[in-house]
Protein backbone atom coordinates (compact mmCIF):
# COMPACT_ATOMS: atom_id res chain seq x y z
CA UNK A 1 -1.77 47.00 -2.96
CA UNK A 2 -2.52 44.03 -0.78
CA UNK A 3 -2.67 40.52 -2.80
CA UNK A 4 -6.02 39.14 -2.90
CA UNK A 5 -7.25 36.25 -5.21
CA UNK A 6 -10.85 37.97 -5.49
CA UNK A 7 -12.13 38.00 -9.19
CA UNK A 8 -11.82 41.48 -9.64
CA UNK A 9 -8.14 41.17 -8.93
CA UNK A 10 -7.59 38.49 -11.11
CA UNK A 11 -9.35 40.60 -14.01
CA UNK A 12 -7.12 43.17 -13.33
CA UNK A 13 -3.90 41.39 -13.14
CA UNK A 14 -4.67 39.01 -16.50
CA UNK A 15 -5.28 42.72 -17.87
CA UNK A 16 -1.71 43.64 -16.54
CA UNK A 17 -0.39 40.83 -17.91
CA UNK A 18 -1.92 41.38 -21.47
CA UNK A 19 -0.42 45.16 -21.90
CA UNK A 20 3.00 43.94 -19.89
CA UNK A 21 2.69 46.64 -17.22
CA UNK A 22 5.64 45.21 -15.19
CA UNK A 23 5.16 48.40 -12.52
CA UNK A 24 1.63 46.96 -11.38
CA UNK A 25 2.71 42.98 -11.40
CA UNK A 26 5.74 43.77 -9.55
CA UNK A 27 3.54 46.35 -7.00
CA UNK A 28 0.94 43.92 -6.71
CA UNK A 29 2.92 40.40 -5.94
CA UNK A 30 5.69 42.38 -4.22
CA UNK A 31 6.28 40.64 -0.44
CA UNK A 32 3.43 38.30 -1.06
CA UNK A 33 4.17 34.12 -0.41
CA UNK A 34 5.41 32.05 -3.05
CA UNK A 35 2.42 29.87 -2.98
CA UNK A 36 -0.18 32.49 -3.36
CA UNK A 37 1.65 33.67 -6.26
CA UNK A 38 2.00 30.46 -7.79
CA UNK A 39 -1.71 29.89 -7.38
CA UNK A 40 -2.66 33.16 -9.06
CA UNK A 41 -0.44 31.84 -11.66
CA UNK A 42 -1.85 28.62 -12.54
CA UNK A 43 -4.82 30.43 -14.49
CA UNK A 44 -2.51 32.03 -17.29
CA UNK A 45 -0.47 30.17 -20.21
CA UNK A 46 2.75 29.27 -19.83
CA UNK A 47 4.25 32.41 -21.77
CA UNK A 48 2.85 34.79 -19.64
CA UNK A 49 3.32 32.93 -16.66
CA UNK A 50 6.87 32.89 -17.37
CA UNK A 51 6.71 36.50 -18.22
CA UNK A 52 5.24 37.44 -14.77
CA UNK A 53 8.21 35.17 -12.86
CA UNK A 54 11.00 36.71 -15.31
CA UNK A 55 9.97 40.29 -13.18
CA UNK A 56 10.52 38.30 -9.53
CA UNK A 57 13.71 38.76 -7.72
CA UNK A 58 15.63 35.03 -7.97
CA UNK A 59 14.99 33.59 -4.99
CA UNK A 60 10.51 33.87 -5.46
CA UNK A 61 11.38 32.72 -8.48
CA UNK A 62 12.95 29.88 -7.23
CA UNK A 63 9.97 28.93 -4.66
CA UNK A 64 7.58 29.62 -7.21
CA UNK A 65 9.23 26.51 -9.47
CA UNK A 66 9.37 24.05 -6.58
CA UNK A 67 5.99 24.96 -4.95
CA UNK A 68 4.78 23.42 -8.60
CA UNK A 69 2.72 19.89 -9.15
CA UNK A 70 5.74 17.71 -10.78
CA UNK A 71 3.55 17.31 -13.81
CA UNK A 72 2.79 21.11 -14.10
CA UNK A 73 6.25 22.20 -13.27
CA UNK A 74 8.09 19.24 -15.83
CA UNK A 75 6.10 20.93 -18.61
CA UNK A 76 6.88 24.54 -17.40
CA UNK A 77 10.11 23.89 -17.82
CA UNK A 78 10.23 23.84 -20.88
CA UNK A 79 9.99 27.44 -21.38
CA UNK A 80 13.13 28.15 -19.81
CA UNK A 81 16.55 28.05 -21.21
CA UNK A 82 19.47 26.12 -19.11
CA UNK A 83 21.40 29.21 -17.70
CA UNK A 84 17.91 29.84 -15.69
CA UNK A 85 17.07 26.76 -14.54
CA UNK A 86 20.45 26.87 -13.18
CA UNK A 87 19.62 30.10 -11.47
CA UNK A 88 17.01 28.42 -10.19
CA UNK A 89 18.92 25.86 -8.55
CA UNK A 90 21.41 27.42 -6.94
CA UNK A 91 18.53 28.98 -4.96
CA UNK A 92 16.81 25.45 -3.99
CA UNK A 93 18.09 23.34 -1.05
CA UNK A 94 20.16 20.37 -2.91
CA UNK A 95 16.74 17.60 -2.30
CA UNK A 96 14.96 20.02 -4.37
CA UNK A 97 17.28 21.05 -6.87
CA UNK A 98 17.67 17.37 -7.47
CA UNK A 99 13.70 16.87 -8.08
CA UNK A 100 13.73 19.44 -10.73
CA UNK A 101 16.98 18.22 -12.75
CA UNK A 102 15.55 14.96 -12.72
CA UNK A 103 12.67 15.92 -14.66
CA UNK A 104 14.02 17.52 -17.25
CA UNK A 105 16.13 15.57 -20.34
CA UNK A 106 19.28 14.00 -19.92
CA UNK A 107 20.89 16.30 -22.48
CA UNK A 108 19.59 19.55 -20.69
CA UNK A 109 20.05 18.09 -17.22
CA UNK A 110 23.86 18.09 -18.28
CA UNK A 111 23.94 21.47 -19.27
CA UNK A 112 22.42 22.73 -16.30
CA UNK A 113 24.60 20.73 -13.69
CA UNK A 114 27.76 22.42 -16.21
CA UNK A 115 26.29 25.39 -15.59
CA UNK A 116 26.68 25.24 -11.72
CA UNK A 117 29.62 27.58 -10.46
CA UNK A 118 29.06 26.23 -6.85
CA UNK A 119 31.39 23.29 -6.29
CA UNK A 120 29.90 22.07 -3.24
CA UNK A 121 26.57 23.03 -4.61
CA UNK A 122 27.49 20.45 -7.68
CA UNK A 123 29.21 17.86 -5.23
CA UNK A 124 25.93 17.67 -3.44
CA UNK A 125 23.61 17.00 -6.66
CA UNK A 126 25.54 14.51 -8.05
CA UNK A 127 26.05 12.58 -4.88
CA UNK A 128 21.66 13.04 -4.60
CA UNK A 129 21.49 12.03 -8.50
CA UNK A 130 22.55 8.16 -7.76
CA UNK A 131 19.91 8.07 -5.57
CA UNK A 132 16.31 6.26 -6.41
CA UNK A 133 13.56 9.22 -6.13
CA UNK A 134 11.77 7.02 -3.13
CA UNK A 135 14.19 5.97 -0.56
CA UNK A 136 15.86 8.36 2.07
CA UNK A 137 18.86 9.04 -0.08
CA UNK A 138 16.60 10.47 -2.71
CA UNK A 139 14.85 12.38 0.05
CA UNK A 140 17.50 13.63 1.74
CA UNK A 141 19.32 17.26 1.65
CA UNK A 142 23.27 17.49 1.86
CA UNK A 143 22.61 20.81 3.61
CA UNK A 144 22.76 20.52 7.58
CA UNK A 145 24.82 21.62 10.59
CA UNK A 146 27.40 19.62 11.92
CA UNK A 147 29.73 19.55 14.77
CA UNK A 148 32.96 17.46 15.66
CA UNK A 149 32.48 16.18 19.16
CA UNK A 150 35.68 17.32 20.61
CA UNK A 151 35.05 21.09 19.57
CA UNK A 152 34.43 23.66 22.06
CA UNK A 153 31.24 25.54 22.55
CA UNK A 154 32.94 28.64 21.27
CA UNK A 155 33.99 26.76 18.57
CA UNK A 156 30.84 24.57 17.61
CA UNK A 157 29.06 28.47 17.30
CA UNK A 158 31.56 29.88 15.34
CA UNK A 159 31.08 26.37 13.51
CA UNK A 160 27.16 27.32 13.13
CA UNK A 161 27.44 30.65 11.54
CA UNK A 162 29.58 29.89 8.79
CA UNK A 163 27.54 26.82 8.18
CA UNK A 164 24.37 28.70 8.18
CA UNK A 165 24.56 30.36 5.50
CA UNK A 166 23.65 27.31 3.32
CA UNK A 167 21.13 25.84 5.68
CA UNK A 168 17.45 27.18 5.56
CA UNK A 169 15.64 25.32 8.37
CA UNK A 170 17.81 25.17 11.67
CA UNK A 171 15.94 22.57 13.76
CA UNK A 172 19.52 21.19 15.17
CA UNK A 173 23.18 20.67 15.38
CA UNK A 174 23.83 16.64 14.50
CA UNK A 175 27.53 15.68 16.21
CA UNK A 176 29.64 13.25 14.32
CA UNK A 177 33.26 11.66 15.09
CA UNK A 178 36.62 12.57 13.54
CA UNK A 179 35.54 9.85 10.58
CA UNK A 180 31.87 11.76 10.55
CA UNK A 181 29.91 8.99 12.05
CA UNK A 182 26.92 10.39 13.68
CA UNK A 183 27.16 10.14 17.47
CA UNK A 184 24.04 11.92 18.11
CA UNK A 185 22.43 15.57 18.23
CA UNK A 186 22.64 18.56 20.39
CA UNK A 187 19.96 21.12 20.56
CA UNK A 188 20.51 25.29 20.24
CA UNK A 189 19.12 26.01 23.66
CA UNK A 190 22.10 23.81 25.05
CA UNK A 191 24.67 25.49 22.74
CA UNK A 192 23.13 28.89 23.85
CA UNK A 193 23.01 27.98 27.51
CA UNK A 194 26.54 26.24 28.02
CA UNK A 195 29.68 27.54 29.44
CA UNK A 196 32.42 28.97 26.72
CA UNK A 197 34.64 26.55 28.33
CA UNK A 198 32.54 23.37 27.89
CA UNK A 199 32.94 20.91 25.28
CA UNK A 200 30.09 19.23 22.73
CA UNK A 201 30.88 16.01 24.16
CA UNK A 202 29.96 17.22 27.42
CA UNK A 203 26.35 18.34 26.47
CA UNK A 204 25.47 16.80 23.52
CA UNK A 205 22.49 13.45 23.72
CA UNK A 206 23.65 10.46 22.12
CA UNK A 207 19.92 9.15 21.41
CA UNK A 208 19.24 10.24 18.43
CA UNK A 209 16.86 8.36 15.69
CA UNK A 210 18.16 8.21 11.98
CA UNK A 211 17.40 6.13 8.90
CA UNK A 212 19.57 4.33 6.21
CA UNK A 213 19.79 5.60 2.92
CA UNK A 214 18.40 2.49 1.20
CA UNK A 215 15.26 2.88 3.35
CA UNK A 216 11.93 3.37 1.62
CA UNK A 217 9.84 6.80 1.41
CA UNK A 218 7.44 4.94 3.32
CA UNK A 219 9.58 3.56 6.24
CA UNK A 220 10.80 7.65 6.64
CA UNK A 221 7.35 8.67 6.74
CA UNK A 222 6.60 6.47 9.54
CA UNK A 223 9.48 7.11 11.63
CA UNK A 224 9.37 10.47 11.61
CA UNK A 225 5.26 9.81 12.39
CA UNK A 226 6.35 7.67 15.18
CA UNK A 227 9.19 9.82 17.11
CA UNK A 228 7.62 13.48 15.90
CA UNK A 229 10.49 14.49 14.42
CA UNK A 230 10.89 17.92 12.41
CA UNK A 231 14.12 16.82 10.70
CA UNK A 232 16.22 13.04 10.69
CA UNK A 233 19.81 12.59 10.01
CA UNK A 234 20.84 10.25 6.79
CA UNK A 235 23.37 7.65 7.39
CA UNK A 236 25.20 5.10 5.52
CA UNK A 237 25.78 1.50 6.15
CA UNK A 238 28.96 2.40 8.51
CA UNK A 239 26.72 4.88 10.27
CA UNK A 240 28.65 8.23 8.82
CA UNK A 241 25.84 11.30 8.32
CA UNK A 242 25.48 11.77 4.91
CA UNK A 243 22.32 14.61 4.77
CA UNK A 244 19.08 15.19 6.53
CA UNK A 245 15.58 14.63 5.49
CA UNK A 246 12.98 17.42 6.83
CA UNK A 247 9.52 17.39 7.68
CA UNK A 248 8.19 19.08 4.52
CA UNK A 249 9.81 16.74 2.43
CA UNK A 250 7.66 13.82 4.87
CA UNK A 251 4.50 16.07 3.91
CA UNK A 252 4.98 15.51 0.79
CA UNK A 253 5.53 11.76 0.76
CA UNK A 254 2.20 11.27 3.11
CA UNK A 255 0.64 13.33 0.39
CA UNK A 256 1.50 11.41 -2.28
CA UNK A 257 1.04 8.03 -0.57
CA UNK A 258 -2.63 9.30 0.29
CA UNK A 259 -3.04 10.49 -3.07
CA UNK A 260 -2.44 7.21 -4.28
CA UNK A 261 -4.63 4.93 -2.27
CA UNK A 262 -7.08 7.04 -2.56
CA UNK A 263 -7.21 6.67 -6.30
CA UNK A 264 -6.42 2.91 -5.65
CA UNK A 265 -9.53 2.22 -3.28
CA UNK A 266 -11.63 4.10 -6.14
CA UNK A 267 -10.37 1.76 -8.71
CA UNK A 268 -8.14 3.77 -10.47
CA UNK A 269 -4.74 2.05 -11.46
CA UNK A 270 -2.64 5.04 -12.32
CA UNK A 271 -1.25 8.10 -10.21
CA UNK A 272 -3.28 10.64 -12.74
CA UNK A 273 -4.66 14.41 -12.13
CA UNK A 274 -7.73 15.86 -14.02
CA UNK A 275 -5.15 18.03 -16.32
CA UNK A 276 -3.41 14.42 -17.72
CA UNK A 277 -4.67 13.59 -21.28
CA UNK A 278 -7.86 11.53 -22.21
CA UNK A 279 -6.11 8.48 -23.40
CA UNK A 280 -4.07 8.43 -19.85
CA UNK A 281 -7.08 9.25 -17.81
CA UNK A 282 -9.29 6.39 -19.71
CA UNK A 283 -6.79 4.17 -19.43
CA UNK A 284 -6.32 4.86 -15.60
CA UNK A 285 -10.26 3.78 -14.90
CA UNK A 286 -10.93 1.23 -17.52
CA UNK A 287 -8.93 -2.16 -15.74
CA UNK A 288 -11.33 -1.68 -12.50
CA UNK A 289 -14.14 -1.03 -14.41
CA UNK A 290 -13.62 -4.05 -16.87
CA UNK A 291 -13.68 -6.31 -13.36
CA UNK A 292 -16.64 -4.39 -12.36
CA UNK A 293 -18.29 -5.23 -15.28
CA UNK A 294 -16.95 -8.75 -15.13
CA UNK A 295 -18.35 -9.26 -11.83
CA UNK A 296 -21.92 -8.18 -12.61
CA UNK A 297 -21.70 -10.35 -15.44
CA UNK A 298 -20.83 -12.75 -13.39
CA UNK A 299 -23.65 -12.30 -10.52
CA UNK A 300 -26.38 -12.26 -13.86
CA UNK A 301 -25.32 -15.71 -14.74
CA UNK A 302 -25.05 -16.81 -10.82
CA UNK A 303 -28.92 -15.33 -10.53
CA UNK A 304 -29.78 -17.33 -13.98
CA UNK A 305 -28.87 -20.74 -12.22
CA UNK A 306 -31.51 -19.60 -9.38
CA UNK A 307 -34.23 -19.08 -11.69
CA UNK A 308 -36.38 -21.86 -10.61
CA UNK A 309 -36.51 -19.88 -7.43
CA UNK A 310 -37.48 -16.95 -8.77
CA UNK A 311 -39.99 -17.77 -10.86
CA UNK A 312 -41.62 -19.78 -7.57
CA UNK A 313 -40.98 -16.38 -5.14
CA UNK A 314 -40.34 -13.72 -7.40
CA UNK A 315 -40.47 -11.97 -4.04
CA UNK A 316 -36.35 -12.91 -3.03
CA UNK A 317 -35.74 -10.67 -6.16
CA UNK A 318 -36.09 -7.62 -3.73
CA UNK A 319 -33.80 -8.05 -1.25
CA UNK A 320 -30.72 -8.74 -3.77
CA UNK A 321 -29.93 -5.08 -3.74
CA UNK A 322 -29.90 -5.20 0.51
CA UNK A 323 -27.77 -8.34 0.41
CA UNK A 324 -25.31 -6.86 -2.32
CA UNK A 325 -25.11 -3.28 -0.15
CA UNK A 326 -24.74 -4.54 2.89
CA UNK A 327 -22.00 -6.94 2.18
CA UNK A 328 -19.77 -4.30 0.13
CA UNK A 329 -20.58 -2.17 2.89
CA UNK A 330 -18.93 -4.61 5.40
CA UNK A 331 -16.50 -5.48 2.98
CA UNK A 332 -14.99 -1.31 2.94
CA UNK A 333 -15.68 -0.93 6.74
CA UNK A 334 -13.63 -3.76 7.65
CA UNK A 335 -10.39 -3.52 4.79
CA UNK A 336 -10.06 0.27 5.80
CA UNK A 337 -9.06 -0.75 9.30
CA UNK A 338 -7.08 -3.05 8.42
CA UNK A 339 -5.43 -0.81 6.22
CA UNK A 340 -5.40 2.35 8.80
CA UNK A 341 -3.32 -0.76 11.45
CA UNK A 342 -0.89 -1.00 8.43
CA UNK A 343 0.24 2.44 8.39
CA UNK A 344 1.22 2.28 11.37
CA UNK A 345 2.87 -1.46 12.28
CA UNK A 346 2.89 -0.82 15.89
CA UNK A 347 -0.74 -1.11 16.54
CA UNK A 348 0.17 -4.76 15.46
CA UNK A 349 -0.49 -5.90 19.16
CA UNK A 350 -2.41 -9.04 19.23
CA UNK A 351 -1.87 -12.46 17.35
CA UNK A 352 -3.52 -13.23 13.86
CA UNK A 353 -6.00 -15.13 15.75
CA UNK A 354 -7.02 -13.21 18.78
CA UNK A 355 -7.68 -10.11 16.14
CA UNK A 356 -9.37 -12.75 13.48
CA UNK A 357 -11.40 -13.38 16.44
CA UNK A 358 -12.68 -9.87 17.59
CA UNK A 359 -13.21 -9.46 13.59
CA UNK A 360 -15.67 -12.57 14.01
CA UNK A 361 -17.29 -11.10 17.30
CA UNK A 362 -17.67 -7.54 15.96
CA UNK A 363 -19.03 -9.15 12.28
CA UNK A 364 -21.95 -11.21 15.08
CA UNK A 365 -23.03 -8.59 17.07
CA UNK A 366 -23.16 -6.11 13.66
CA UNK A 367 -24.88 -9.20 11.71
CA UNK A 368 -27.09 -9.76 14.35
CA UNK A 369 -28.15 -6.37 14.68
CA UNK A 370 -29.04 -6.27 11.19
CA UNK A 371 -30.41 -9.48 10.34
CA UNK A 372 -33.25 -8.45 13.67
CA UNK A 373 -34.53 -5.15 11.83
CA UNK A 374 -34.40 -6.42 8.58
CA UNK A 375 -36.60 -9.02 9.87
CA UNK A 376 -38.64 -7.03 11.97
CA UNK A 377 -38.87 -4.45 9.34
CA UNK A 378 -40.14 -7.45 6.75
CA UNK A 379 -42.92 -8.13 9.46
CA UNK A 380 -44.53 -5.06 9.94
CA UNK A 381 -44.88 -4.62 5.91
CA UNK A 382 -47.02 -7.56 5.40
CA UNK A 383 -43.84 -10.16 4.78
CA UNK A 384 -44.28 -14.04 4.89
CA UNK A 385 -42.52 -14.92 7.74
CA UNK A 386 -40.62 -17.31 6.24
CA UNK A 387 -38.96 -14.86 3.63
CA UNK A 388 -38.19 -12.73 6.26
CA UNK A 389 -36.21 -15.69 7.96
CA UNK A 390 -34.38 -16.60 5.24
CA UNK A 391 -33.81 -13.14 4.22
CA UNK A 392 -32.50 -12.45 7.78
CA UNK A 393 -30.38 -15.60 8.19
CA UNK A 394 -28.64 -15.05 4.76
CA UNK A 395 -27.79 -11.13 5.84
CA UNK A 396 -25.98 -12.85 8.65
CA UNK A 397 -23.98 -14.54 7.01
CA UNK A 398 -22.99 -12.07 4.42
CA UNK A 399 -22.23 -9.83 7.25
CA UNK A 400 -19.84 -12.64 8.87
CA UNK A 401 -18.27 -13.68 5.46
CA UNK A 402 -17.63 -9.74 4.48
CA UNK A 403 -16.20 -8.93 7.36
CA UNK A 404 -13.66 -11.97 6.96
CA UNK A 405 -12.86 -11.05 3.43
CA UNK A 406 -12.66 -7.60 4.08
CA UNK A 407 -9.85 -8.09 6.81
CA UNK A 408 -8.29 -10.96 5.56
CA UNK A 409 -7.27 -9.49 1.53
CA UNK A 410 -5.53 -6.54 2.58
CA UNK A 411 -3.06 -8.56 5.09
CA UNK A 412 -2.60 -11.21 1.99
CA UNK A 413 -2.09 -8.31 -0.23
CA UNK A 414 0.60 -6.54 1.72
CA UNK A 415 2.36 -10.14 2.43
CA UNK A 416 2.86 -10.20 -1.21
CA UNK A 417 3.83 -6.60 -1.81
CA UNK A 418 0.70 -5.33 -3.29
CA UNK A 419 -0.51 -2.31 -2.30
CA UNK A 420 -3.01 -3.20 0.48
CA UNK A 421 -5.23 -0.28 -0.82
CA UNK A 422 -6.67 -2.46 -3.56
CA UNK A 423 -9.18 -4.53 -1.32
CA UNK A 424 -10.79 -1.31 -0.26
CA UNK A 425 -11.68 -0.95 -4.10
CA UNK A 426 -13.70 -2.70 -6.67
CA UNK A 427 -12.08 -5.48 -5.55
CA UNK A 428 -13.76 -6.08 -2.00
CA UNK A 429 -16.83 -4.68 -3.59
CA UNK A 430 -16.90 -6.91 -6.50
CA UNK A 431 -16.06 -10.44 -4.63
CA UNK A 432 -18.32 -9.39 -1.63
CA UNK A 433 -21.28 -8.93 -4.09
CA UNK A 434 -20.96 -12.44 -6.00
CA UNK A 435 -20.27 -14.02 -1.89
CA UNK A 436 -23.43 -12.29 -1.00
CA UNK A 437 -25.63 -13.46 -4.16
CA UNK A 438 -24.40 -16.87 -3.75
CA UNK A 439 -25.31 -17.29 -0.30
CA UNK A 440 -28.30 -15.68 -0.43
CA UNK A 441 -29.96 -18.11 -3.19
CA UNK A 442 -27.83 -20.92 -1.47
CA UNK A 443 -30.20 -20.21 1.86
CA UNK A 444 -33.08 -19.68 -0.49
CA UNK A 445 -33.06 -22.96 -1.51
CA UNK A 446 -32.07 -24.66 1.36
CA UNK A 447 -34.68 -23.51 3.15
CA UNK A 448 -37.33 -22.32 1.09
């Protein structure tokens, strides 16, 4: 029967699952993708989720266990003795393999790799293993295609066949020297296309992009962003190709990275997930929210030395809220383009000062804007015209001093090696609403 995730399929698969009819599970998830199974399976405990993957040939099996959230799949784990999570391995490219051993104890870890018939397969996981989890080398899978530059076209086919077997995403052939230094790449339409009697030397294009092993998850992400690459080649410092890093593996890092500022801009310190504990989840929130609550403690006490003021025109009380909005408002517009021209270094055209000043021109014509309806708007509902200067002058300003703070923290913060993200948070929203109050009562009683 045809897989579909509607509820009445889902009743009548957790019923399957309940009396163990394995002819039904197998029937029904029989040809169907990996990820739709491993969706379907994310609604049953871990027993008889593992009892429903125990019935898959290997190989699903396999893709079911590295389609997984790391925290989801880490805890999975556990259910599974080390002879099958070495099954399960010597299914998975050697990058991936490599992400599940290293979640999983040191002692068991052991007694999987032990377990591993494949010498090659082995070789390549332990070379991967010394390898931090974000730079290329970490990224990186040992499995590619490879030919010697003085090889025949005959013989560079031949070459391809037997290496094949190992490799599950052809994009390429990479060319290397006698010492396997990587000269450049060669495509399968020339390969196809060439004369049996030509060599790869004779066909093969010597331009071809690659990335150290030291370099950082973020550095691959952007050069395979920037030359639209489906796969790049791994070198070392001499320049000798070590593995390949492939697009899906990029997906994944982009994810992650996107994950993460996202949860950083919303003031949440830690990489967490709904299904993480209470005491992790609370503790990912609270910092922000302490300097949340800092700051508005803060901006009482700063409205406290104003109240002369407002006891004499209680009527500046109402536009607090408009100056505070407005400026956090400015504050997030601004740091999120600066942080979109971070992600992507080349948009870095212009000098510090020719982009400070279209931030100052943009921040006039937007204040100016602004300050004229909130004026005008002040007028036509019965305001003293002299509130609705003041009011009108001080939005200006909080408009031009946002809008400086809001590009200006990000670039400091990435200078220093903080993540950039953190001025789009509480952080812009917090100093941009104590900026605002002050200037606000500051023109208030300058001029009132």
């Amino acid at each position: 029967m045809k897989f579909e995730l509607t509820n009445e399929f889902r009743e009548r698969f957790a019923q399957a699952v309940e009396e163990r009819d394995e002819a039904f599970i197998i029937a029904s998830l029989e040809g169907e993708m990996p990820a739709d199974i491993s969706t379907l399976l994310h609604e049953f405990e871990t027993e008889d989720s593992k009892y429903v993957i125990d019935l898959l040939p290997s190989e699903v099996r396999a893709d079911i266990i590295n389609d997984l959230d790391e925290d989801i799949r880490s805890r999975f784990l556990k259910a599974f003795e080390p002879t099958e999570i070495t099954e399960i391995v010597n299914h998975l490219d050697s990058d991936d393999a490599v992400d599940i051993l290293n979640e999983l104890p040191i002692k068991e870890r052991e007694e999987v790799i032990a377990f591993i018939d494949n010498q090659e397969k082995e070789a390549n996981i332990l070379d991967l293993l010394r390898y931090d989890e974000d730079v290329a080398g970490g990224l990186m899978a040992k499995e590619l295609i490879k030919a010697n530059v003085n090889w025949s076209v005959v013989q560079c086919i031949e070459e391809i066949r037997r290496q094949a077997e190992n490799v599950q995403k052809l994009y390429s052939v990479y060319v290397v020297d006698d010492n396997d230094k990587l000269l450049g790449r060669v495509s399968l339409k020339k390969i196809i296309l060439a004369e049996d009697n030509m060599h790869i030397a004779d066909i093969y294009d010597p331009g071809v992009t690659s990335v150290e092993t030291y370099m950082s998850e973020e550095e691959v992400a952007q050069v395979m962003r920037k030359y639209d690459l489906d796969a790049v080649p791994v070198v070392n410092m001499q320049g000798k190709l070590l593995g390949r890093i492939t697009i899906d593996d990029v997906v994944d890092v982009i994810t992650e990275l996107a994950d993460e500022e996202r949860q950083m801009m919303s003031g949440i310190s830690e990489d967490v997930e709904e299904a993480d504990s209470i005491w992790m989840l609370t503790r990912a929130r609270l910092p922000w929210l302490i300097v949340g609550v800092m700051g508005g403690f803060i901006s009482a006490r700063l409205i406290g030395v104003f109240e002369e003021e407002l006891t004499r025109i209680t009527a500046i009380a109402f536009f607090i809220p408009l100056i505070q909005a407005t400026g956090g408002n400015v504050g997030i517009q601004s740091s999120s383009i600066v942080l979109q021209s971070l992600a992507n270094p080349s948009a870095f055209n212009d000098s510090m000062q020719k982009r400070l000043f279209k931030v100052f021109i943009i921040a006039a014509l937007n204040g100016a804007v602004l300050s004229t309806l909130v004026y005008g708007g002040n007028l036509l509902t019965g305001g003293a015209v002299s509130l609705a200067l003041v009011v009108s002058i001080a939005l200006f300003c909080v408009v031009l001093i946002a809008s400086l703070i809001g590009t200006i923290t990000p670039l400091i913060l990435h200078k220093f090696g903080f993540n950039p993200a953190l001025a789009s948070g509480p952080f812009i929203t917090t100093t941009n609403d104590l900026m605002g109050l002050a200037i606000y009562f500051y023109t208030v009683h300058l001029l009132l």
